[in-house]
C-alpha atoms as a PDB file:
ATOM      1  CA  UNK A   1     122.932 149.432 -65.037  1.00  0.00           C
ATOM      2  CA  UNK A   2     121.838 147.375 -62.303  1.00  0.00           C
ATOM      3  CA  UNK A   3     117.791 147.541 -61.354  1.00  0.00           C
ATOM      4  CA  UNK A   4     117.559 149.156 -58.244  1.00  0.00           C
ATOM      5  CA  UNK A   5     115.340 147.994 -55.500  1.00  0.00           C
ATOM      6  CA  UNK A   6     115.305 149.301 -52.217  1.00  0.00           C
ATOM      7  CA  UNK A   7     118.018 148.301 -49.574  1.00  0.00           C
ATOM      8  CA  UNK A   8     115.814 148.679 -46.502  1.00  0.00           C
ATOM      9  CA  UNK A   9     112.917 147.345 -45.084  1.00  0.00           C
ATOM     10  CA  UNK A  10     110.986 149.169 -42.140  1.00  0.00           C
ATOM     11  CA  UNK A  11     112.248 146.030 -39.937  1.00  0.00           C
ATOM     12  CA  UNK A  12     116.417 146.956 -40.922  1.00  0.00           C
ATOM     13  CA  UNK A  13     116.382 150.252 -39.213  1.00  0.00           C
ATOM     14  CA  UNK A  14     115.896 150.328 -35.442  1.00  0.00           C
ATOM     15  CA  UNK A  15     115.117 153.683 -33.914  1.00  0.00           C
ATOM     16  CA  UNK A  16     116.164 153.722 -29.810  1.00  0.00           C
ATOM     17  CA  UNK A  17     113.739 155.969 -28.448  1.00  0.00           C
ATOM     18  CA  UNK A  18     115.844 156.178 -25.303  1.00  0.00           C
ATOM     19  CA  UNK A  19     118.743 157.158 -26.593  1.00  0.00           C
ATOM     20  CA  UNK A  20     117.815 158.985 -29.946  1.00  0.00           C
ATOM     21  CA  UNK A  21     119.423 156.948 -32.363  1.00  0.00           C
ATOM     22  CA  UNK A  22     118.343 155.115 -35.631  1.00  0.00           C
ATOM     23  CA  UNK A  23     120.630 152.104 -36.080  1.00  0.00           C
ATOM     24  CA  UNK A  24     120.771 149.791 -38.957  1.00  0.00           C
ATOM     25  CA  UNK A  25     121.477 146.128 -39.435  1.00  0.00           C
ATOM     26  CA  UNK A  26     125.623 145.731 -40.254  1.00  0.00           C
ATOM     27  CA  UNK A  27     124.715 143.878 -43.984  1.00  0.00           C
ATOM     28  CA  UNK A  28     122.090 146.546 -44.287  1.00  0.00           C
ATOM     29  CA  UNK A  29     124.579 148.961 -43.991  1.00  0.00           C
ATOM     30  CA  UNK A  30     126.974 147.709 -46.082  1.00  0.00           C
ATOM     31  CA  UNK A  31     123.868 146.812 -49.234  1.00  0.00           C
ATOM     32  CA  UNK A  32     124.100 150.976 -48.267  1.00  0.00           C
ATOM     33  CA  UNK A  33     127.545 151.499 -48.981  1.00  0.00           C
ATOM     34  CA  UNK A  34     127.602 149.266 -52.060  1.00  0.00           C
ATOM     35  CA  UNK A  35     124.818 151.169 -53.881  1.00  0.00           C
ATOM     36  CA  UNK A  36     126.188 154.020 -53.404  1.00  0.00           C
ATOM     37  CA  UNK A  37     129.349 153.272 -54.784  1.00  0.00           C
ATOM     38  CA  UNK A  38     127.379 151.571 -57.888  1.00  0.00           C
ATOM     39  CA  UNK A  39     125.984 154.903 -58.156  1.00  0.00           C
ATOM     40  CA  UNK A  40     128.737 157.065 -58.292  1.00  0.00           C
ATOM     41  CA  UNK A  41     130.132 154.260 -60.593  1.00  0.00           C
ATOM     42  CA  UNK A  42     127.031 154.514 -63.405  1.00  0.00           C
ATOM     43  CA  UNK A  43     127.617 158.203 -62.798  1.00  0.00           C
ATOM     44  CA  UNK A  44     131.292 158.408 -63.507  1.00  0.00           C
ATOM     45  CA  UNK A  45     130.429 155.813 -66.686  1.00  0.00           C
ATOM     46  CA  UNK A  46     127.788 157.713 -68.092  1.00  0.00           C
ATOM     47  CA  UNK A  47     129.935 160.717 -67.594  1.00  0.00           C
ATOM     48  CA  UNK A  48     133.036 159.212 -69.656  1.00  0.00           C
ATOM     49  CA  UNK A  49     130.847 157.994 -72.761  1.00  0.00           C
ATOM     50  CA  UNK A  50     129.618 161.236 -72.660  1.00  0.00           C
ATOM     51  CA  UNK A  51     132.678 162.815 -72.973  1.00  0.00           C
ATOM     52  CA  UNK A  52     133.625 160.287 -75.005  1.00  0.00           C
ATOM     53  CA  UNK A  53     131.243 161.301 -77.636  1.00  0.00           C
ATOM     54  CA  UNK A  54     131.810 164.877 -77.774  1.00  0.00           C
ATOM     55  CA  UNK A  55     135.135 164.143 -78.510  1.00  0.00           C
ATOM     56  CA  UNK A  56     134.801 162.355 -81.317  1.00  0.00           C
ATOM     57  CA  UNK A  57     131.772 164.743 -82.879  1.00  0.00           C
ATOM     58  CA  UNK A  58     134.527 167.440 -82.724  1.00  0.00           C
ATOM     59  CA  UNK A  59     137.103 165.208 -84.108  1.00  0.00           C
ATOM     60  CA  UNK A  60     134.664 164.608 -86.656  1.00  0.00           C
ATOM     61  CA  UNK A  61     133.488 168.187 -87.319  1.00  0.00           C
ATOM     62  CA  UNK A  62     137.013 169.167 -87.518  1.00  0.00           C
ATOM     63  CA  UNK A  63     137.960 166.414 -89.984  1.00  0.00           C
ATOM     64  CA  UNK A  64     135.183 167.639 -92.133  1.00  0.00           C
ATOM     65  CA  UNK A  65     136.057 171.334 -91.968  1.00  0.00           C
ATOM     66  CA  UNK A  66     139.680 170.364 -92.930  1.00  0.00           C
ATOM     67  CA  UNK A  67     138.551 168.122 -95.835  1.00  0.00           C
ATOM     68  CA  UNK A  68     136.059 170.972 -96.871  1.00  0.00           C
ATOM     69  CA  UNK A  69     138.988 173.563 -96.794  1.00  0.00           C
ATOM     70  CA  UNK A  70     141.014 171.345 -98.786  1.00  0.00           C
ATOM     71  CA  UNK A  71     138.864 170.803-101.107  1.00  0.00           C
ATOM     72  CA  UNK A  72     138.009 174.785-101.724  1.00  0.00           C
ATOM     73  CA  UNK A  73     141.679 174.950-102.105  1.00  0.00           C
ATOM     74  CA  UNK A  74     142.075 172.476-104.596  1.00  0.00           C
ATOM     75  CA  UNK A  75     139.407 173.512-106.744  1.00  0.00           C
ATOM     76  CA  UNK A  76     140.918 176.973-107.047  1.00  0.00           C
ATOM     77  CA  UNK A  77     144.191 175.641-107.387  1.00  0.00           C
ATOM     78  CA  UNK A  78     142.853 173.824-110.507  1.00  0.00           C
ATOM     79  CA  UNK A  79     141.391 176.975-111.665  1.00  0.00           C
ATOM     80  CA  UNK A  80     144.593 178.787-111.437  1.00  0.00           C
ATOM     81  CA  UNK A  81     146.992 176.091-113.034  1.00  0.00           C
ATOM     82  CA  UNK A  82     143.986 175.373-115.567  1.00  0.00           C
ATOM     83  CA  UNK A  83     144.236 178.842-116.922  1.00  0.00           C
ATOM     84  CA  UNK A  84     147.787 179.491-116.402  1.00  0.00           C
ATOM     85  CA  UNK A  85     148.258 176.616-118.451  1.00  0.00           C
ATOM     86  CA  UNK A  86     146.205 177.812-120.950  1.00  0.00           C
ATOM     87  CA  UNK A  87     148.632 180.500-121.952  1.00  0.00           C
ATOM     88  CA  UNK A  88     152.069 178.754-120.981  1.00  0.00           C
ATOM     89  CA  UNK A  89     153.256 175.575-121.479  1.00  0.00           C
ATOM     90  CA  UNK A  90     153.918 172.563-118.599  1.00  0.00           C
ATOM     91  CA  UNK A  91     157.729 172.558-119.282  1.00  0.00           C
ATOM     92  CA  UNK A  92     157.197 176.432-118.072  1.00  0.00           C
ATOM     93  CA  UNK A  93     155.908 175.489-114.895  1.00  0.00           C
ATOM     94  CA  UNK A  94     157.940 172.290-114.308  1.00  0.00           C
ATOM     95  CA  UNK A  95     160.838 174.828-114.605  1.00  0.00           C
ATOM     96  CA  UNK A  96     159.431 177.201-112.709  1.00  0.00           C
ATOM     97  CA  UNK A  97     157.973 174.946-109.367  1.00  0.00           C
ATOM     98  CA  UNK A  98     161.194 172.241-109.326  1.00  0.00           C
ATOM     99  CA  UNK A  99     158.685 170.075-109.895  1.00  0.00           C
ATOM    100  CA  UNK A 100     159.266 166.952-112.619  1.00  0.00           C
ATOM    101  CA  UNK A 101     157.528 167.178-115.772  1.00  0.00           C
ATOM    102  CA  UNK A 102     155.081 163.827-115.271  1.00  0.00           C
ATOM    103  CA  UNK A 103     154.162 164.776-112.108  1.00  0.00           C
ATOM    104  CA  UNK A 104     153.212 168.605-113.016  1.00  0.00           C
ATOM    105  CA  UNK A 105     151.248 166.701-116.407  1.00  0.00           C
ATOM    106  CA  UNK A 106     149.005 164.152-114.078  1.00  0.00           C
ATOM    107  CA  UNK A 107     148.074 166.730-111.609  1.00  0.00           C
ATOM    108  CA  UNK A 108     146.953 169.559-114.658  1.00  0.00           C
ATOM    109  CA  UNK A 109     145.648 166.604-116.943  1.00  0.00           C
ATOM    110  CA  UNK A 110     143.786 165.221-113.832  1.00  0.00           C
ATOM    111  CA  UNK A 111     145.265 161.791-114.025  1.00  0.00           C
ATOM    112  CA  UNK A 112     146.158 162.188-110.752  1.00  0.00           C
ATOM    113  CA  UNK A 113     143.030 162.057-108.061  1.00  0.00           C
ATOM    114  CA  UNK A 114     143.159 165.650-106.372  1.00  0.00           C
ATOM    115  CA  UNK A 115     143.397 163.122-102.715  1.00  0.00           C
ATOM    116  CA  UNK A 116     146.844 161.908-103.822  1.00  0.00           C
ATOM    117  CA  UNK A 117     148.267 165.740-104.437  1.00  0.00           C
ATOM    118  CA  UNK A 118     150.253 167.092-101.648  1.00  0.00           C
ATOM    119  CA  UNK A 119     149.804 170.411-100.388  1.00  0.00           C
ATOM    120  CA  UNK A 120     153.136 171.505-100.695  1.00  0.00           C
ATOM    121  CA  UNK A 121     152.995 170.770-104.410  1.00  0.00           C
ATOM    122  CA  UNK A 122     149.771 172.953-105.351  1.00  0.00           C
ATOM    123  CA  UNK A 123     151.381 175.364-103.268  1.00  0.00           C
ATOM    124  CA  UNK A 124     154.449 175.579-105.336  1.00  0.00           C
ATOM    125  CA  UNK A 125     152.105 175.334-107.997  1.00  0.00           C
ATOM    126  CA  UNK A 126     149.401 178.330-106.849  1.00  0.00           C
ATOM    127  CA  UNK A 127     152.823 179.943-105.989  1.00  0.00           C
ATOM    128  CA  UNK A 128     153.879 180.086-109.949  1.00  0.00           C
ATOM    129  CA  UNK A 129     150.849 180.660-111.525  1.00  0.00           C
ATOM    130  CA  UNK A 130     150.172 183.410-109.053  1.00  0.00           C
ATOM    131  CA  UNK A 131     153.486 184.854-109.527  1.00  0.00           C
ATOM    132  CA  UNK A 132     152.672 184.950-113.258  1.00  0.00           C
ATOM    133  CA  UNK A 133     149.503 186.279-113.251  1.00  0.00           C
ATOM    134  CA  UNK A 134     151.325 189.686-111.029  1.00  0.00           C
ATOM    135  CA  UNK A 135     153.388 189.917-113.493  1.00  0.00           C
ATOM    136  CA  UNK A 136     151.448 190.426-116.292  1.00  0.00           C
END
């Protein structure tokens, strides 16, 4: 932001007692205008980093909330397929998801980092196991 000083001196403005007017030198005028418009300016800046900011602390909140919740679901998922797994075999639930045999042994042997595991797959996953366990 530019450092304001004052665009008027007592001598700039002319006050005509006669008629009632206060006039003002033509370049004082315009030094007027200008920092006006460099005010609105800063204002409209300061208003767009602003908003700017917010934007991305929600994006950010919301990134976290979605990596939280996927998270909670992951860990349960594990849970389930750990102890479905426990009492049926991985050829059961590679039959039973559609999904191949190595992938369905890296994701319950954890070779596979829970990041790289798409959602659709624990789902068909939770799906199975939770299918089983109403079953029983």
């Amino acid at each position: 932001m530019k450092t304001w000083k004052p665009p008027l001196d007592k001598k700039d403005v002319h006050y005509d007692a006669v008629r009632g007017e206060v006039s003002l030198k033509r370049e004082k005028f315009d030094a007027m205008v200008q920092l006006i418009r460099d005010l609105l300016e800063e204002t409209h800046q300061a208003e767009n980093a602003r908003d700017t900011a917010l934007a991305r602390r929600r994006r950010a909140e919301t990134k976290a909330n979605v990596l939280s919740a996927y998270a909670d679901v992951m860990e349960e998922a594990n849970q389930a397929i750990q102890s479905w797994v426990d009492e049926n075999t991985i050829q059961e639930l590679s039959r039973r998801t559609q999904i191949p045999y190595a992938t369905c042994h890296r994701i319950i042997r954890e070779r596979l980092p829970k990041g790289q595991v798409e959602t659709g797959t624990v789902q068909k996953i939770l799906k199975a196991t939770q299918a089983n366990a109403e079953n029983m």
